[in-house]
Protein backbone atom coordinates (compact mmCIF):
# COMPACT_ATOMS: atom_id res chain seq x y z
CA UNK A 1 9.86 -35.02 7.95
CA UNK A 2 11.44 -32.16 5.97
CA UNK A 3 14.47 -30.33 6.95
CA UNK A 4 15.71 -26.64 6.59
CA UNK A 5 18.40 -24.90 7.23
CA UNK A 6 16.64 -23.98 10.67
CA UNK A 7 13.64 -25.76 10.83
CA UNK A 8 12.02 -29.38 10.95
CA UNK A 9 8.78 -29.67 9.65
CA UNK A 10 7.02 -33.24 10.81
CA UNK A 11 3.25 -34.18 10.76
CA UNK A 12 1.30 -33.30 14.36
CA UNK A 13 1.63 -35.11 17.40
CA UNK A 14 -0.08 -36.04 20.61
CA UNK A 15 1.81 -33.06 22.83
CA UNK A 16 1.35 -30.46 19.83
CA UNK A 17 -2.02 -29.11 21.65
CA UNK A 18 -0.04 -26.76 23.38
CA UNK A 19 2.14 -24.95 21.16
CA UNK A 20 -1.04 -24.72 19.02
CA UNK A 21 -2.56 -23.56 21.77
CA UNK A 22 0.04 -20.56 21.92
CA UNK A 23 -1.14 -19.39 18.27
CA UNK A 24 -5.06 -20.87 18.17
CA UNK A 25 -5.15 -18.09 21.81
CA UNK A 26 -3.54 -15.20 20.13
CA UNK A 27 -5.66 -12.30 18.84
CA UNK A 28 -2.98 -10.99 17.01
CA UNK A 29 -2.94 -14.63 15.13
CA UNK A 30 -6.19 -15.42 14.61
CA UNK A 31 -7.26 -12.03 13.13
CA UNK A 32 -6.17 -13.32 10.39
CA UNK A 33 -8.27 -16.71 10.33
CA UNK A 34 -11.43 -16.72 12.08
CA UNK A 35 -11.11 -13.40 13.21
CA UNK A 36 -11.77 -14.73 17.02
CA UNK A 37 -8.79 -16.48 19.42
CA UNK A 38 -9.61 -20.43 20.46
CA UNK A 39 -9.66 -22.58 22.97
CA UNK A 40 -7.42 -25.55 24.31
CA UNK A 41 -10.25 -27.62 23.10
CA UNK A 42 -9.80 -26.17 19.44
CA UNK A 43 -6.17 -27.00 19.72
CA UNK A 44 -6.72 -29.97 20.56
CA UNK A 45 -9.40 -30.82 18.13
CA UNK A 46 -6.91 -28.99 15.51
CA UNK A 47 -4.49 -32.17 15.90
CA UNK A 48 -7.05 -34.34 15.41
CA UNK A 49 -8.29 -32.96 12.36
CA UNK A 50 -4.52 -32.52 11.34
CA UNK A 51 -4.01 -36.37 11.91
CA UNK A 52 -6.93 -37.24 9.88
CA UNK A 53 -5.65 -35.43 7.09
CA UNK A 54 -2.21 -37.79 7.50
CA UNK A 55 -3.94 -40.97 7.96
CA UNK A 56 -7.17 -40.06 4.90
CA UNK A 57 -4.99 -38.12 2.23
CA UNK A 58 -1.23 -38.91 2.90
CA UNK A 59 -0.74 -35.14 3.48
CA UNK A 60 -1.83 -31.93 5.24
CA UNK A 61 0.01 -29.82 8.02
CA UNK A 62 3.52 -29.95 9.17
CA UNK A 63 4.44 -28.90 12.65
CA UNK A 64 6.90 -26.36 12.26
CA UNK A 65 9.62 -27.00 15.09
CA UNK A 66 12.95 -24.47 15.45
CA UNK A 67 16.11 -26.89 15.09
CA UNK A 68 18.16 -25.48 17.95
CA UNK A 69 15.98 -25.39 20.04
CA UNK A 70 13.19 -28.66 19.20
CA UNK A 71 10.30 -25.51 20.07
CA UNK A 72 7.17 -25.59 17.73
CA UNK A 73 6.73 -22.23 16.58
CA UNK A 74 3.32 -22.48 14.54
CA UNK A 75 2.15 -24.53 11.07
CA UNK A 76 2.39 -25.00 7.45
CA UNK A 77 1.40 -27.36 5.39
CA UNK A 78 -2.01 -28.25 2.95
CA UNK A 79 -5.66 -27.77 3.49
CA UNK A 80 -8.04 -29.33 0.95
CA UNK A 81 -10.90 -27.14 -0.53
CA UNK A 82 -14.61 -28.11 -1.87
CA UNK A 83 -14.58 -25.09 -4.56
CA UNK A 84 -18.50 -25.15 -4.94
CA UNK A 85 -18.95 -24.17 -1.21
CA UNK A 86 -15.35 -23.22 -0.17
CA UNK A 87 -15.53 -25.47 2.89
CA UNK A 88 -12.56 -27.30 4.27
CA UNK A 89 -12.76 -31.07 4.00
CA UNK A 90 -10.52 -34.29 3.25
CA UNK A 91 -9.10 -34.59 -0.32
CA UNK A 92 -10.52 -38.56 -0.48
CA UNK A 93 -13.92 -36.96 -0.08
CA UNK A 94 -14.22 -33.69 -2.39
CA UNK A 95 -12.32 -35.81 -4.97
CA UNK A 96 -10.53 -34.25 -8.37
CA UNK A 97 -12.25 -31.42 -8.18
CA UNK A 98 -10.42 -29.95 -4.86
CA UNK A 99 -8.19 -26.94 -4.25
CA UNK A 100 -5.19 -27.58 -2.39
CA UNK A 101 -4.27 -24.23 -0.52
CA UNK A 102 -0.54 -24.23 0.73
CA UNK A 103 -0.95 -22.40 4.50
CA UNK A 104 1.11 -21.00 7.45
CA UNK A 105 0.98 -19.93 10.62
CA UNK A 106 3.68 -18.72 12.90
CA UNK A 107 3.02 -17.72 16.41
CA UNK A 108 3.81 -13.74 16.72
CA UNK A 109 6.81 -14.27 19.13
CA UNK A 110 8.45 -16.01 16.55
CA UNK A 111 7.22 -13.42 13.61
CA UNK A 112 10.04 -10.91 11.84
CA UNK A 113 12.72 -14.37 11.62
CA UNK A 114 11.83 -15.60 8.32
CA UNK A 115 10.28 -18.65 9.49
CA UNK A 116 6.84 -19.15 7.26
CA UNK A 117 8.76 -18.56 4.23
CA UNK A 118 11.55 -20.31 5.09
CA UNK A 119 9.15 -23.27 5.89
CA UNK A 120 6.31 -22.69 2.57
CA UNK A 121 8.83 -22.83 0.33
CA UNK A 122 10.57 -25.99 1.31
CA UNK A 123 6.49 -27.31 1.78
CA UNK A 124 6.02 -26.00 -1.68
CA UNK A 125 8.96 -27.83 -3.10
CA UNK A 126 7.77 -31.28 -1.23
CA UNK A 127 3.69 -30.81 -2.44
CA UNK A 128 4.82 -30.75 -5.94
CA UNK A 129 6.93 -33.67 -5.64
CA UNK A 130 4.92 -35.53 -3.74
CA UNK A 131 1.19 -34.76 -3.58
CA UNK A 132 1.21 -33.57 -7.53
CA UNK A 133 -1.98 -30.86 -6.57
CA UNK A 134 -3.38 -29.28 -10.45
CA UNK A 135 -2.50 -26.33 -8.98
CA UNK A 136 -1.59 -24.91 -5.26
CA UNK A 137 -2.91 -21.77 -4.24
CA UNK A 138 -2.98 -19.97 -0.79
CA UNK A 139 -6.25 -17.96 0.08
CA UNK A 140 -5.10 -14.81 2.44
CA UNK A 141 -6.78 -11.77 4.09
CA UNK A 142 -6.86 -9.00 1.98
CA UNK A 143 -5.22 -6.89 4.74
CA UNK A 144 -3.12 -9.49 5.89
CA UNK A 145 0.56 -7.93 4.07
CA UNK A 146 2.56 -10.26 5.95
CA UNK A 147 1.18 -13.40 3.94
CA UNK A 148 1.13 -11.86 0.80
CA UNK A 149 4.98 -11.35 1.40
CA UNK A 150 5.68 -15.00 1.86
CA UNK A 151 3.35 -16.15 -0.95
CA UNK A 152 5.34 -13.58 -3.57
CA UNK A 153 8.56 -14.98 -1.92
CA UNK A 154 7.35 -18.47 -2.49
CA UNK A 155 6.38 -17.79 -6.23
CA UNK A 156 3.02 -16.98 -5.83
CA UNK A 157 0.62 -14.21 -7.27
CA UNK A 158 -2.67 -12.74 -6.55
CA UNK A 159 -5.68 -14.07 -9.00
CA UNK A 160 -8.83 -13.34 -7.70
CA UNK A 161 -10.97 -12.49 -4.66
CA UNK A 162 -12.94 -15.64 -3.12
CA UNK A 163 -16.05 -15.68 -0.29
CA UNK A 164 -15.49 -18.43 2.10
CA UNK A 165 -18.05 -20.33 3.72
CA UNK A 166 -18.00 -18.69 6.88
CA UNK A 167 -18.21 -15.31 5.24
CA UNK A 168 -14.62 -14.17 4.75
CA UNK A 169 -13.82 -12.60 1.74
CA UNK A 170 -9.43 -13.62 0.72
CA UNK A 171 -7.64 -13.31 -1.83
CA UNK A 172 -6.59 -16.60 -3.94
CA UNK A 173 -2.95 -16.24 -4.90
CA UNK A 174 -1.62 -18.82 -7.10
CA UNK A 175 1.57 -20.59 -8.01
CA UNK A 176 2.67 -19.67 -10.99
């Protein structure tokens, strides 16, 4: 677990599924992933996939949980990257060769309070301790100014333009 001034950030529990749920649902959210809102049965298979990470690599999403009032608000936390194909997978099967892409999500009722840089930077601070990546990058939407905010607060900068597998163009910012 890793504390902030006015947030805990733990690993993903049974009972998450519905504050994922909140975000996963929201247009407004999702534009920014997929492009398309979920399902309770993608939040749900989100925390499994979340706990995999834990229990394969030692690392991958924190739930991001207000301190006064114990209420998940979204994610951040570390998705591993197969470069050749720029698919998601598990660090213990891509191998040296991954990306490890620092990420965050905050449902939009909780937007405008600081919260996903508040949360990256203390994430940043324990992956480079901790999970010792060659390099962290995050991969954001092009139009998505919001992110690109948080990654410049969190030391980041732009470096190139990458095409995802499921044929989204982002932008790779990098820590510098």
């Amino acid at each position: 677990m890793i504390e902030t001034e006015r947030l805990l950030l733990r690993p993903p529990e049974p009972g998450d599924e519905e504050s994922i749920y909140r975000w996963v649902s929201d247009p407004d959210v999702m534009r920014w992933l997929s492009g398309n809102p979920g399902t309770r049965e993608d939040a749900v298979e989100r925390v499994r996939r979340y706990r995999e990470a834990w229990d394969v690599d030692g690392f991958g999403h924190f739930t991001v949980v207000q301190r006064e009032t114990g209420e998940p608000v979204g994610r951040v936390g570390l998705l591993v990257w197969n470069p050749e194909t720029w698919e998601t997978g598990l660090r213990a099967e891509i191998g040296d060769k991954a990306e490890i892409e620092l990420g965050w999500i905050i449902e939009s009722a909780a937007w405008g309070n600081g919260y996903a840089t508040e949360a990256a930077g203390a994430v940043r601070d324990w992956a480079l301790r901790e999970v010792q990546p060659r390099r962290l990058i995050s991969l954001i939407a092009p139009e998505n100014i919001r992110s690109q905010r948080v990654a410049t607060k969190i030391g980041e900068m732009y470096r190139h333009d990458v095409n995802l597998h499921m044929g989204l163009t982002v932008g790779l910012w990098q820590l510098d």
